[in-house]
N, C-alpha and C. Protein backbone atom coordinates (compact mmCIF):
# COMPACT_ATOMS: atom_id res chain seq x y z
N UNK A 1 1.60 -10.49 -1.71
CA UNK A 1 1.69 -9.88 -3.01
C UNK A 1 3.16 -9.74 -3.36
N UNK A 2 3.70 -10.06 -4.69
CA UNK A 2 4.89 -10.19 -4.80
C UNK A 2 4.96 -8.83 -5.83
N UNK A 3 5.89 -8.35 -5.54
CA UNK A 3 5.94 -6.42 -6.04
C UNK A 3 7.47 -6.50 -6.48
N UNK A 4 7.56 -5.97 -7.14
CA UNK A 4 9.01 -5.15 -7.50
C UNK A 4 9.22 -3.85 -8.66
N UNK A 5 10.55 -3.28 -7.87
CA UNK A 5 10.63 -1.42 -7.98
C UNK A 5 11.86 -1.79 -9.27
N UNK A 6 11.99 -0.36 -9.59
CA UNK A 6 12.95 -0.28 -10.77
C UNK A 6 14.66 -0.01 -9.96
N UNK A 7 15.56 -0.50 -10.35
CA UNK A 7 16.93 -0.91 -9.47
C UNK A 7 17.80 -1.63 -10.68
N UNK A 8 18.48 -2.16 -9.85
CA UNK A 8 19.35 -2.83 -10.85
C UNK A 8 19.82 -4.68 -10.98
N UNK A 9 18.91 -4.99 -10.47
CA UNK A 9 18.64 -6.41 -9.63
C UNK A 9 18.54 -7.40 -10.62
N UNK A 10 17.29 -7.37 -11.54
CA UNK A 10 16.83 -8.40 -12.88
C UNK A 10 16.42 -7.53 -13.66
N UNK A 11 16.53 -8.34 -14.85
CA UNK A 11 15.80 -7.94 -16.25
C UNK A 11 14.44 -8.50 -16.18
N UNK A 12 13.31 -7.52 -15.99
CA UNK A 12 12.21 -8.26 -16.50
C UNK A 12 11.18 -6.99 -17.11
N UNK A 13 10.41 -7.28 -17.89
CA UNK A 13 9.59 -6.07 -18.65
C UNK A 13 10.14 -5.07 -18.80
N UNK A 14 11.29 -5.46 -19.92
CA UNK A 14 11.78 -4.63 -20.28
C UNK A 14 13.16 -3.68 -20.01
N UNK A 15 12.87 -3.49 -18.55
CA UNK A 15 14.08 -3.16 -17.63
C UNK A 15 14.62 -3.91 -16.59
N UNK A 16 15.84 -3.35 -16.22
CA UNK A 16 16.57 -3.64 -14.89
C UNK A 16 15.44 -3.38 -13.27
N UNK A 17 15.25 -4.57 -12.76
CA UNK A 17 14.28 -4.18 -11.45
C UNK A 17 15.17 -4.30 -10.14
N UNK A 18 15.01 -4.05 -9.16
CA UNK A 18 15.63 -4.49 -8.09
C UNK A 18 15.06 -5.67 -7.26
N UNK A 19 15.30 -6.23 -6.28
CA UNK A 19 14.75 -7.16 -5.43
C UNK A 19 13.22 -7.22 -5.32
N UNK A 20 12.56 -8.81 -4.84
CA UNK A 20 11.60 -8.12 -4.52
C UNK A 20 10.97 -7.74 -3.63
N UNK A 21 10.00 -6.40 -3.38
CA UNK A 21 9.59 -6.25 -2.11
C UNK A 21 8.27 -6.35 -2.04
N UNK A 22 8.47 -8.16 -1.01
CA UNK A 22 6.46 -8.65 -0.91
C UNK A 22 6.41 -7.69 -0.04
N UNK A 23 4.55 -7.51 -0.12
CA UNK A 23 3.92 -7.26 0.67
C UNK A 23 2.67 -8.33 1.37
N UNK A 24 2.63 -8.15 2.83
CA UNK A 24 1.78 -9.26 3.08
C UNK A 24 0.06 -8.46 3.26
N UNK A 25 -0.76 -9.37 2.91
CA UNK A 25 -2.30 -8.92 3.22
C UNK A 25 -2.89 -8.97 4.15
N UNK A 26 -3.29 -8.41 5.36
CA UNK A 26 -3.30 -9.01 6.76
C UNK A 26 -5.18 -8.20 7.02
N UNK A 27 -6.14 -9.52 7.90
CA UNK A 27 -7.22 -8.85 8.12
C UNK A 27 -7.29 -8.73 9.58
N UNK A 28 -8.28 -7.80 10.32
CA UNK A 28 -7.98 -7.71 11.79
C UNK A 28 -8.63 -8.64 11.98
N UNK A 29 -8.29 -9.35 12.92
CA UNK A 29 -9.02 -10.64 13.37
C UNK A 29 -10.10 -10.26 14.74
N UNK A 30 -10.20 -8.58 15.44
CA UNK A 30 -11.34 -8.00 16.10
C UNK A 30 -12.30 -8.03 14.96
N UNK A 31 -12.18 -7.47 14.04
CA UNK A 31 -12.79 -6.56 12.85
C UNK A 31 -14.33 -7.92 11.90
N UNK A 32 -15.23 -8.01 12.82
CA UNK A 32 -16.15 -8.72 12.06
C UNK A 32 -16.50 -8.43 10.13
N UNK A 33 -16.10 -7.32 10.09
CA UNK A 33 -16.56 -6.84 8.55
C UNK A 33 -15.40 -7.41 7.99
N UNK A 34 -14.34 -8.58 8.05
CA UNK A 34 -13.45 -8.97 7.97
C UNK A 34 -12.65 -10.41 7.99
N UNK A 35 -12.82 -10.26 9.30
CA UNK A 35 -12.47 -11.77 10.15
C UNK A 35 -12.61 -13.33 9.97
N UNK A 36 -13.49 -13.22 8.74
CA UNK A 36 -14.29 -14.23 7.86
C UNK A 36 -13.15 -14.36 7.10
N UNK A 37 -12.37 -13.64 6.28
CA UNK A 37 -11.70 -13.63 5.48
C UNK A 37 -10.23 -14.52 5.75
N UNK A 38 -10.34 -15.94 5.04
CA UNK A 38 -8.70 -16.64 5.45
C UNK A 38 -7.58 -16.58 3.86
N UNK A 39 -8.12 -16.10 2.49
CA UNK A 39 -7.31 -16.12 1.86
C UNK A 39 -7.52 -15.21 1.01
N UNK A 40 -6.46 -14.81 0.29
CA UNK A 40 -6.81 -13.69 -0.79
C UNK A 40 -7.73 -13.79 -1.70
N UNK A 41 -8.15 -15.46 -2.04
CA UNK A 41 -9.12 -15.87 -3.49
C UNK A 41 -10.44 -15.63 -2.31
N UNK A 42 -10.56 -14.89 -1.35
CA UNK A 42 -11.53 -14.41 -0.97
C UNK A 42 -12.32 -13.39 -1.57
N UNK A 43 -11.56 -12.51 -1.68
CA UNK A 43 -11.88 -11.46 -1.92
C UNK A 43 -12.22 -10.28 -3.25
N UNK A 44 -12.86 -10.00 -3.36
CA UNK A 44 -13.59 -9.48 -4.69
C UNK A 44 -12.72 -9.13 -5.51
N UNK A 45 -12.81 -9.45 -6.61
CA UNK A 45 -11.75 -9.18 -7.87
C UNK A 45 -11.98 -7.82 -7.89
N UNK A 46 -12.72 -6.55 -7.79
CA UNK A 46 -12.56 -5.15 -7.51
C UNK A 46 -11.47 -4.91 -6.82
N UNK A 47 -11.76 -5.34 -5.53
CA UNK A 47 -10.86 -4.93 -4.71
C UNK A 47 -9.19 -5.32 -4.62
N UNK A 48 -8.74 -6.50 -5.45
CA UNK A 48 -7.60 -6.84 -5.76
C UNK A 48 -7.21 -5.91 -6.64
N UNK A 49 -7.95 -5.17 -7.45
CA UNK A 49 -7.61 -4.76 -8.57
C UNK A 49 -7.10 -3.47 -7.92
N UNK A 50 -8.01 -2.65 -7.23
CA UNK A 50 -7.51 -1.55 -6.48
C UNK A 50 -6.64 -1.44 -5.48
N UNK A 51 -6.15 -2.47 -4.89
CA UNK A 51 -4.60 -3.28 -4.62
C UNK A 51 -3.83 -2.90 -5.67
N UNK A 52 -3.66 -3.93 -6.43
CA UNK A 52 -2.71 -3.54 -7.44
C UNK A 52 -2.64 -2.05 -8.20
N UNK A 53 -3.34 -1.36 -8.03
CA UNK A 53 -3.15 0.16 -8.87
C UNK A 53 -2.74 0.86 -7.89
N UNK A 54 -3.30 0.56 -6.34
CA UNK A 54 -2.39 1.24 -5.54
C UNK A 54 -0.92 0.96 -5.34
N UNK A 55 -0.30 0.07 -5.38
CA UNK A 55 0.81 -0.39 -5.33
C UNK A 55 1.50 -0.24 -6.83
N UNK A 56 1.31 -0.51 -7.21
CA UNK A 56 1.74 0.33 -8.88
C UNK A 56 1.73 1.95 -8.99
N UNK A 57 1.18 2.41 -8.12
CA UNK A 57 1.51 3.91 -8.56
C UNK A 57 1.21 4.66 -7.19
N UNK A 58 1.97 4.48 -5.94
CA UNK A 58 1.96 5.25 -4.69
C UNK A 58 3.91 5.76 -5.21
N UNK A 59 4.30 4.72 -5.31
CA UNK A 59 5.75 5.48 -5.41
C UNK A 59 5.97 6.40 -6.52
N UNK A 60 4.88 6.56 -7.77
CA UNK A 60 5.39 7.35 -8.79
C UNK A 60 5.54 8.99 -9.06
N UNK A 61 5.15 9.63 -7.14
CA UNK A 61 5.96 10.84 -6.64
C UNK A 61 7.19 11.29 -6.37
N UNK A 62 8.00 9.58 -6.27
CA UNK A 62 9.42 9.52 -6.30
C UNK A 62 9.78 9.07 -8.06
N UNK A 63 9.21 9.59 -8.81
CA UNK A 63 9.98 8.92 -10.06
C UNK A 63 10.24 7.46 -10.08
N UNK A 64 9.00 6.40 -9.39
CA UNK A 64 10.03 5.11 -9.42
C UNK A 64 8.73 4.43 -9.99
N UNK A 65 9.13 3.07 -10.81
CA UNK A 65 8.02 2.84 -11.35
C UNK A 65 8.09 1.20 -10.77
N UNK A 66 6.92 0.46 -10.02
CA UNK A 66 6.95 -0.92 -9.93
C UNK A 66 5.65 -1.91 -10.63
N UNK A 67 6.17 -3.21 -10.30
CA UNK A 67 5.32 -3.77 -11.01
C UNK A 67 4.47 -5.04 -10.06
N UNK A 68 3.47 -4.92 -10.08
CA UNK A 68 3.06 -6.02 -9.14
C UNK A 68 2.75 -7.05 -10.15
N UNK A 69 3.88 -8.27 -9.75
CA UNK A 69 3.77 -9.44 -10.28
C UNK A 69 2.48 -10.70 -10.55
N UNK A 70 2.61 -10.76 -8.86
CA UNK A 70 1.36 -11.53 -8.17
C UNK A 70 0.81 -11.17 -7.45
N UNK A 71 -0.42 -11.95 -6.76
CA UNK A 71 -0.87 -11.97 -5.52
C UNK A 71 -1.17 -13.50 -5.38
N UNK A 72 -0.53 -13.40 -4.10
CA UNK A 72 -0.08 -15.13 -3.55
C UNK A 72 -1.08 -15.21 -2.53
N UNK A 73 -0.77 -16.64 -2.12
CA UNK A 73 -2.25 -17.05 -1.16
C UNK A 73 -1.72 -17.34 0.08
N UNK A 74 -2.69 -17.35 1.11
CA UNK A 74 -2.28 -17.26 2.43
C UNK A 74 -0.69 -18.63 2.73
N UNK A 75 -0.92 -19.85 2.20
CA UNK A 75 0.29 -20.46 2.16
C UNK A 75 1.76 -19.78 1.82
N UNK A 76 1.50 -19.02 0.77
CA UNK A 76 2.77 -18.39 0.63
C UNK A 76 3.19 -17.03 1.63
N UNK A 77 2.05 -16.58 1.60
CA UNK A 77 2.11 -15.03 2.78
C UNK A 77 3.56 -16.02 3.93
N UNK A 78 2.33 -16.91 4.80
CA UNK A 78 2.79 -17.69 6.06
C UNK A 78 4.18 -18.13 5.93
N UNK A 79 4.64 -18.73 4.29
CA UNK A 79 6.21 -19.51 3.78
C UNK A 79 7.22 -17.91 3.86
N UNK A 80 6.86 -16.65 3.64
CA UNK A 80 7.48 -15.39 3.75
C UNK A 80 7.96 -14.99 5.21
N UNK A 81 6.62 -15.07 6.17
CA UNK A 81 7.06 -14.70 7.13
C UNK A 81 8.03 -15.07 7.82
N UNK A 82 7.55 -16.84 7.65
CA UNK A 82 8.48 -17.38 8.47
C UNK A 82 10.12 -17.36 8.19
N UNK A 83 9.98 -16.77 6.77
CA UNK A 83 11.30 -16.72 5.99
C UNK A 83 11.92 -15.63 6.57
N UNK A 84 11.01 -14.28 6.97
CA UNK A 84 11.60 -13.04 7.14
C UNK A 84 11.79 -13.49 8.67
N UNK A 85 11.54 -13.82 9.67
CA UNK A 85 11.70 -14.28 11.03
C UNK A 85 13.03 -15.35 10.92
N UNK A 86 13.14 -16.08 10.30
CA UNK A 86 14.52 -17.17 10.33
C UNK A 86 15.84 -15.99 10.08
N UNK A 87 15.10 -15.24 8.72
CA UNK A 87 16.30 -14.05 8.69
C UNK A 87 16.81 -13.25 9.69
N UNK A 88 15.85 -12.10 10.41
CA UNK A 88 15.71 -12.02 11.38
C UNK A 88 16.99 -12.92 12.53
N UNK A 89 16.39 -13.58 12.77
CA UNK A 89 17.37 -13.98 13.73
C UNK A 89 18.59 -14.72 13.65
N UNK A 90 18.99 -14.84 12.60
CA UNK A 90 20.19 -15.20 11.86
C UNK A 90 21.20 -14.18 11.92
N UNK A 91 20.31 -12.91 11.13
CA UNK A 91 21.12 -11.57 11.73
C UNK A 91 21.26 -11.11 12.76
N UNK A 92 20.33 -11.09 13.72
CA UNK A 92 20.72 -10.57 14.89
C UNK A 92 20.36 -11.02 16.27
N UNK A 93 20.38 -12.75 16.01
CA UNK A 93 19.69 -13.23 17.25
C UNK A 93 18.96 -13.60 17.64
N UNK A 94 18.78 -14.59 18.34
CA UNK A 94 17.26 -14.93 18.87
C UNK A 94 16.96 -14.09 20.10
């Protein structure tokens, strides 16, 4: 899910946002009520939806307002990680 908070980063809807901060969707792979599940276009358009309203309004106890852009599919989740892991050890090592 591609998310972003209010900062000073880009102009988009309206205001200045900061970076963005994905979040990835992860199912337990013990968890049979679950485990079936390999991509986000799995899963019930309810429940995306209540995704996105949670993530749109958990931070708005801190005064901060974000916007969830997308929700990306397991290809992109996997193109993130491996992105945040190359980072990862760029900064501080293998």
């Amino acid at each position: 899910m591609h998310r972003i908070s209010e900062g000073d980063g880009r102009y988009a809807h309206g205001r200045w946002w900061c970076t963005a901060d994905d979040k990835i969707i992860a199912v337990a792979e013990g968890d049979t009520s679950v485990n079936h599940i390999n991509d986000i276009s799995e899963l019930p358009a309810h429940f995306i939806s209540e995704m996105k309203n949670f993530f749109e309004n958990y931070t708005k106890l801190e005064k901060k307002e974000v916007v969830v852009e997308q929700f990306q599919n397991r290809k992109v989740a996997e193109e993130i990680l491996l992105k945040a892991m190359d980072d990862y050890k760029k900064k501080f090592g293998a």
